[in-house]
Protein backbone atom coordinates (compact mmCIF):
# COMPACT_ATOMS: atom_id res chain seq x y z
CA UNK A 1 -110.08 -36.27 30.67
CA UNK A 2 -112.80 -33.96 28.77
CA UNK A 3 -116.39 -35.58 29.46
CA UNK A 4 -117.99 -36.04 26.19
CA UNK A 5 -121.16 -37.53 24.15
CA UNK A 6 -119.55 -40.11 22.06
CA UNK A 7 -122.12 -40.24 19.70
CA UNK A 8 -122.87 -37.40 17.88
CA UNK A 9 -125.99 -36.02 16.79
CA UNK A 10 -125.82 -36.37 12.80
CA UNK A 11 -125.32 -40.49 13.80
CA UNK A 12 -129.02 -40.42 15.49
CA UNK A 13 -130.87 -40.25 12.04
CA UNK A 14 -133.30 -42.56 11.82
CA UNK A 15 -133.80 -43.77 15.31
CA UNK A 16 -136.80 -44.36 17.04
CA UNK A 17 -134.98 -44.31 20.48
CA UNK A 18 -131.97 -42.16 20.32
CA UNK A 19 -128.89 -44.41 21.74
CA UNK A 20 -126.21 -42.06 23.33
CA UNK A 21 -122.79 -43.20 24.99
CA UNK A 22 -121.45 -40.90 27.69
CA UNK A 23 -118.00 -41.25 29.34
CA UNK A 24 -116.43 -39.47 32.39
CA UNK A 25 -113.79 -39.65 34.69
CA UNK A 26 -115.59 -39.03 37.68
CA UNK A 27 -119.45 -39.99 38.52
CA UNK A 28 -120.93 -36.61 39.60
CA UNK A 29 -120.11 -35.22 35.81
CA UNK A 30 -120.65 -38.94 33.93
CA UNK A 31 -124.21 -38.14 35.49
CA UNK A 32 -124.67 -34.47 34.81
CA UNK A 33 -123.58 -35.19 31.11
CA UNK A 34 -126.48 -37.95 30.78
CA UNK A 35 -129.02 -35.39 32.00
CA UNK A 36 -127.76 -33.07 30.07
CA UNK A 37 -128.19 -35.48 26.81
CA UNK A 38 -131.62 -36.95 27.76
CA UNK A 39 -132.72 -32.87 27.48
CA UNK A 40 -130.94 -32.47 24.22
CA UNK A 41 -131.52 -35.34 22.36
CA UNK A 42 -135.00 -37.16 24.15
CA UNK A 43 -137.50 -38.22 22.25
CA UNK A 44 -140.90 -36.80 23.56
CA UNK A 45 -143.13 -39.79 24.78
CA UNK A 46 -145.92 -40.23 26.90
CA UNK A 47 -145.18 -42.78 30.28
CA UNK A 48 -147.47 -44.69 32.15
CA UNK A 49 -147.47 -42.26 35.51
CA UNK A 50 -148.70 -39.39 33.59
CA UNK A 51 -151.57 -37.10 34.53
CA UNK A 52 -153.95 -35.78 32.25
CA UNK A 53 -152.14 -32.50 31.15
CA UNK A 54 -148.50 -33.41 31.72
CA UNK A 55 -146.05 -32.81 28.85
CA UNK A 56 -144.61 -36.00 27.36
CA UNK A 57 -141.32 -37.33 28.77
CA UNK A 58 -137.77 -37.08 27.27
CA UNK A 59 -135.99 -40.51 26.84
CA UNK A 60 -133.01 -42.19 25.23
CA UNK A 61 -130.99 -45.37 25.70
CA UNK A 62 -127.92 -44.45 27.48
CA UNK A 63 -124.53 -46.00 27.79
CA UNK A 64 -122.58 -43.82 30.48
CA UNK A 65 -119.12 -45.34 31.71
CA UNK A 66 -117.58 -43.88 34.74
CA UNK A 67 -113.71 -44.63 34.13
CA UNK A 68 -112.78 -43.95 38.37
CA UNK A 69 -116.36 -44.14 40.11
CA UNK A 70 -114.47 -43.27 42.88
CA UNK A 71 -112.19 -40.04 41.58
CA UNK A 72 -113.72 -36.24 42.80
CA UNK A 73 -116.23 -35.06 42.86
CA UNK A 74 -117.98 -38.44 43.81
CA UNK A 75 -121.21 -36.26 45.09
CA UNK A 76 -123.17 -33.81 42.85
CA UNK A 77 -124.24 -30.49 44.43
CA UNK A 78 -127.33 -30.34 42.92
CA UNK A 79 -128.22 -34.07 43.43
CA UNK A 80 -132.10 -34.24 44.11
CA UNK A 81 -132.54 -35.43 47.99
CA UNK A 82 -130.28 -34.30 50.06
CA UNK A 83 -127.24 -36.57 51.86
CA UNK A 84 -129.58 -38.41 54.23
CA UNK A 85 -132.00 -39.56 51.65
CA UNK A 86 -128.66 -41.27 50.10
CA UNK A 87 -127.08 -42.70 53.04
CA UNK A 88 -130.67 -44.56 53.95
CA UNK A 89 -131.27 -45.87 50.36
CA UNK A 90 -127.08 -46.79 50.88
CA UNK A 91 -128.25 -48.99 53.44
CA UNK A 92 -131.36 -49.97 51.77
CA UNK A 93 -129.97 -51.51 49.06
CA UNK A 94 -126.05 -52.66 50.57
CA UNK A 95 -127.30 -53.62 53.83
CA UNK A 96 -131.13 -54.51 54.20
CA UNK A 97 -132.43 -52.33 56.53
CA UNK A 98 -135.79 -52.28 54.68
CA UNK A 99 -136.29 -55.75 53.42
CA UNK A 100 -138.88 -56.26 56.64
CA UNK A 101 -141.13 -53.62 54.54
CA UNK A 102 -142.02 -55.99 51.83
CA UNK A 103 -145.79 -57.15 52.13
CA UNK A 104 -147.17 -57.10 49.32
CA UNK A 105 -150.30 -58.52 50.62
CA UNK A 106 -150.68 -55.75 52.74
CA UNK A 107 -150.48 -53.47 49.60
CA UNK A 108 -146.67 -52.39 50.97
CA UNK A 109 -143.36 -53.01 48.94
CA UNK A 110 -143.64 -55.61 46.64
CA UNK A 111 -139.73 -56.35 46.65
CA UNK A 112 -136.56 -54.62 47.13
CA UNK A 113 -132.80 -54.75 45.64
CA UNK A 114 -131.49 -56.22 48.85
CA UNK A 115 -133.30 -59.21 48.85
CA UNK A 116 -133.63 -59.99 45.27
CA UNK A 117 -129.66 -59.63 44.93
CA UNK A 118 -128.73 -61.08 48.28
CA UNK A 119 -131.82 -64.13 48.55
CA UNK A 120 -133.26 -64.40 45.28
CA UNK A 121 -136.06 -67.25 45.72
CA UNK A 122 -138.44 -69.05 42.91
CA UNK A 123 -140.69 -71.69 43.12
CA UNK A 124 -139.29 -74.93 44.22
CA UNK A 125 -135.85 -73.73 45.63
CA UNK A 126 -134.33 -75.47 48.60
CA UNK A 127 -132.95 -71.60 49.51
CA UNK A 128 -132.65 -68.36 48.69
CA UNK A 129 -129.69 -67.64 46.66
CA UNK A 130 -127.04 -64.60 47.51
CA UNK A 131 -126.08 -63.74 44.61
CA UNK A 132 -123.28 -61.50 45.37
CA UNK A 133 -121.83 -64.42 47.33
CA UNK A 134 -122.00 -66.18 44.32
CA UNK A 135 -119.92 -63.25 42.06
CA UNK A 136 -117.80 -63.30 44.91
CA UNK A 137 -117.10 -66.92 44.68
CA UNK A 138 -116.71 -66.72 40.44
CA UNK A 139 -114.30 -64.26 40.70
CA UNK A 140 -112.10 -65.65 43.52
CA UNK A 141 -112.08 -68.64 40.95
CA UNK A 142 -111.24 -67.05 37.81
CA UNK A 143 -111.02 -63.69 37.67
CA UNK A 144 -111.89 -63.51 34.15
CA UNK A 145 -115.09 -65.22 34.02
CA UNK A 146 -117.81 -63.75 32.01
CA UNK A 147 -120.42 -65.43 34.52
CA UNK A 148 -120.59 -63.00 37.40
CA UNK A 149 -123.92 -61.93 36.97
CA UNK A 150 -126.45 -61.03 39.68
CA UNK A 151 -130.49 -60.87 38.83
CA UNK A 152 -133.23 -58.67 40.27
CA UNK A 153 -135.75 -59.77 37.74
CA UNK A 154 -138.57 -62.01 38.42
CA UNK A 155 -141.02 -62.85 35.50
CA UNK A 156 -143.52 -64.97 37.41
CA UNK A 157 -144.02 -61.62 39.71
CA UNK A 158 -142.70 -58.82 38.21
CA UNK A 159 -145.16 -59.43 35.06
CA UNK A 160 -147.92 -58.45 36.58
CA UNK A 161 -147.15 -55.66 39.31
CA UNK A 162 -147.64 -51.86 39.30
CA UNK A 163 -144.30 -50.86 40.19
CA UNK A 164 -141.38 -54.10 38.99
CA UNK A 165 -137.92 -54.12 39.49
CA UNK A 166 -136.12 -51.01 37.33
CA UNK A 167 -132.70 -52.87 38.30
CA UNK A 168 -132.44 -55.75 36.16
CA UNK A 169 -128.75 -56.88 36.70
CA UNK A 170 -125.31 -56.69 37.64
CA UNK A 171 -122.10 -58.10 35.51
CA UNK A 172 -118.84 -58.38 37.12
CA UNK A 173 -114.95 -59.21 35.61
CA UNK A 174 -111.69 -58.43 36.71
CA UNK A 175 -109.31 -56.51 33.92
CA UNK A 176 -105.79 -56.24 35.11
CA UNK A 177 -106.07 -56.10 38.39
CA UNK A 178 -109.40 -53.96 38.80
CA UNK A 179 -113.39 -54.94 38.76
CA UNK A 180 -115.25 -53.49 35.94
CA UNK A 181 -119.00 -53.57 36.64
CA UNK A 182 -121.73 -53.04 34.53
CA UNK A 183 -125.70 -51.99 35.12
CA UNK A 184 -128.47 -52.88 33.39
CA UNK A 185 -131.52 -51.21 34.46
CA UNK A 186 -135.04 -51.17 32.19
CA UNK A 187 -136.24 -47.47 33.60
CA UNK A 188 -134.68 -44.76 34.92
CA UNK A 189 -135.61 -41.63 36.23
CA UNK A 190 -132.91 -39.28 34.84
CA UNK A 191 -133.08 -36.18 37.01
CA UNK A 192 -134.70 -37.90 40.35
CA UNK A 193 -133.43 -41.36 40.85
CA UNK A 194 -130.73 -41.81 38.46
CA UNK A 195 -127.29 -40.49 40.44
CA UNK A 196 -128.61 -42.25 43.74
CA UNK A 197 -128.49 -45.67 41.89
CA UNK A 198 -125.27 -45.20 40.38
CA UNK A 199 -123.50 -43.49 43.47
CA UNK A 200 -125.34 -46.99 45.49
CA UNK A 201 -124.56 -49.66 43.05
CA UNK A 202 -120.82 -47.75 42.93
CA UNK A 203 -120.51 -48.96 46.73
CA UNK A 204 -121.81 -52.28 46.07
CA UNK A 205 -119.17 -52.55 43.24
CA UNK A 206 -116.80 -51.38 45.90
CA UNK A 207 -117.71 -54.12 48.73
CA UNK A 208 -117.22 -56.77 45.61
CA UNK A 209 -113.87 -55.50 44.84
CA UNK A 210 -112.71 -55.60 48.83
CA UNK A 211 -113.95 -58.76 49.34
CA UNK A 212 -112.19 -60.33 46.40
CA UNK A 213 -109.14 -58.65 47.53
CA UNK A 214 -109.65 -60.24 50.81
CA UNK A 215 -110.09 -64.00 49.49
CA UNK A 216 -107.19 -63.91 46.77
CA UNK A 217 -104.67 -61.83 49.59
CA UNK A 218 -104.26 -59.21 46.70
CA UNK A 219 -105.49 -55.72 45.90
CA UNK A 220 -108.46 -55.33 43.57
CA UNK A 221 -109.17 -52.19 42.77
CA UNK A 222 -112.75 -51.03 41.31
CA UNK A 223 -112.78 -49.97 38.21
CA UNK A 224 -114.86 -48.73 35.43
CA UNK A 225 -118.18 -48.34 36.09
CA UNK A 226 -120.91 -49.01 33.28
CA UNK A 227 -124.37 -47.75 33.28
CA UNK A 228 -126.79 -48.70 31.10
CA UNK A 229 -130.54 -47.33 30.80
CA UNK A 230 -133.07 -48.97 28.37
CA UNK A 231 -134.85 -46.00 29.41
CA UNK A 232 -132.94 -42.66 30.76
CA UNK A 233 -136.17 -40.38 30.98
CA UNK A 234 -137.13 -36.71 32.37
CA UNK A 235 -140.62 -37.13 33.26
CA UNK A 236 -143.23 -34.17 31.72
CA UNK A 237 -144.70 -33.76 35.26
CA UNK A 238 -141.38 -31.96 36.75
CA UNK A 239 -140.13 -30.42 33.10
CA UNK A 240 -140.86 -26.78 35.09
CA UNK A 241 -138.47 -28.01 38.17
CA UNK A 242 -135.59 -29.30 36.17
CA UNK A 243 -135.33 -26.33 33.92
């Protein structure tokens, strides 16, 4: 399949925020294309981590869909980092191996995915809730349940810190034998954050779909993978490293 901008540029008229759909086959081009619109069609606007002299940002809203997250090339060659920086935040996010950082207190991490996904706590619970226990447990029940949804966001805390969650949520449902996903995330760095999340919350989608498969003793496969950025920005600061 031909990777393509679905919406074309005559249809932005008028819009404050331009609003672009991207689909691929395969995530290493679903996330080049995205970058690739965010330079073309961003709107120049100034973000809150700026430094005096920095050129405004480029942002839109995107939509990207990934048909086969898992199809080659899964891995970029020009992904920023380099393969160790993903495999850690991997296991930062799928397995936990930071969650001892947060301290807030102690001016260290205020939160991270891990915990917030896997023992989301408020004021006044009994216990944390794992939420991907929980999707688990939906699905196993009715596959087609439009209630899957796991929740980073916290409005009693994330209100008033410096850095909240950019994540803000996970929905999951089973179409014809394979797990569509879908992202939600407020802010997102295009060209410096943007293909770890969505090659990280790919595997997450993928330890869903095999643990479905194990509970219902039949082969769920993952499937399409939706991404989708309030903001999809290029920061000013690195415009010079990108190009």
């Amino acid at each position: 399949m031909r990777e393509m901008i679905v919406t074309p540029r005559n249809s932005l008229k008028g819009m404050a925020l331009p609003n672009i759909q991207v689909v691929s086959r395969n995530l290493a081009r679903g996330w080049e294309e995205a970058v690739k619109a965010c330079w073309d069609y961003g709107v120049r606007i100034p973000t809150q981590y700026d430094k005096e002299g920095d050129p405004n940002s480029r942002d839109i809203a995107l939509n990207l869909t990934v048909l086969d997250p898992f199809a080659e090339p899964r891995l970029h060659r020009d992904m920023p980092g380099g393969f160790d920086d993903l495999e850690i935040y991997l296991r930062e996010v799928r397995d936990g191996v930071h969650d001892h950082w947060i301290d807030p207190e102690n001016k260290k991490w205020q939160y991270t995915y891990h915990k917030r996904l896997r023992a989301f706590d408020f004021p006044g619970c009994d216990a944390p809730i794992d939420q991907i226990e929980y999707v688990i447990d939906a699905l196993c029940k009715a596959p087609h349940t439009r209630r899957a949804l796991a929740t980073t966001w916290k409005p009693w805390e994330d209100a008033g810190i410096d850095d909240p969650a950019c994540l803000q949520s996970f929905w999951f449902r089973i179409f014809n034998g394979k797990l569509v996903m879908r992202c939600r995330i407020r802010s997102n760095d295009a060209y410096k954050a943007a293909f770890m999340n969505m090659y990280v919350f790919t595997e997450l989608q993928r330890v869903v779909a095999e643990r479905v498969s194990e509970r219902l003793g039949r082969l769920i496969r993952v499937g399409q993978y939706d991404h989708a950025a309030d903001s999809f920005h290029i920061y000013g600061s690195y415009l010079d490293e990108f190009t």
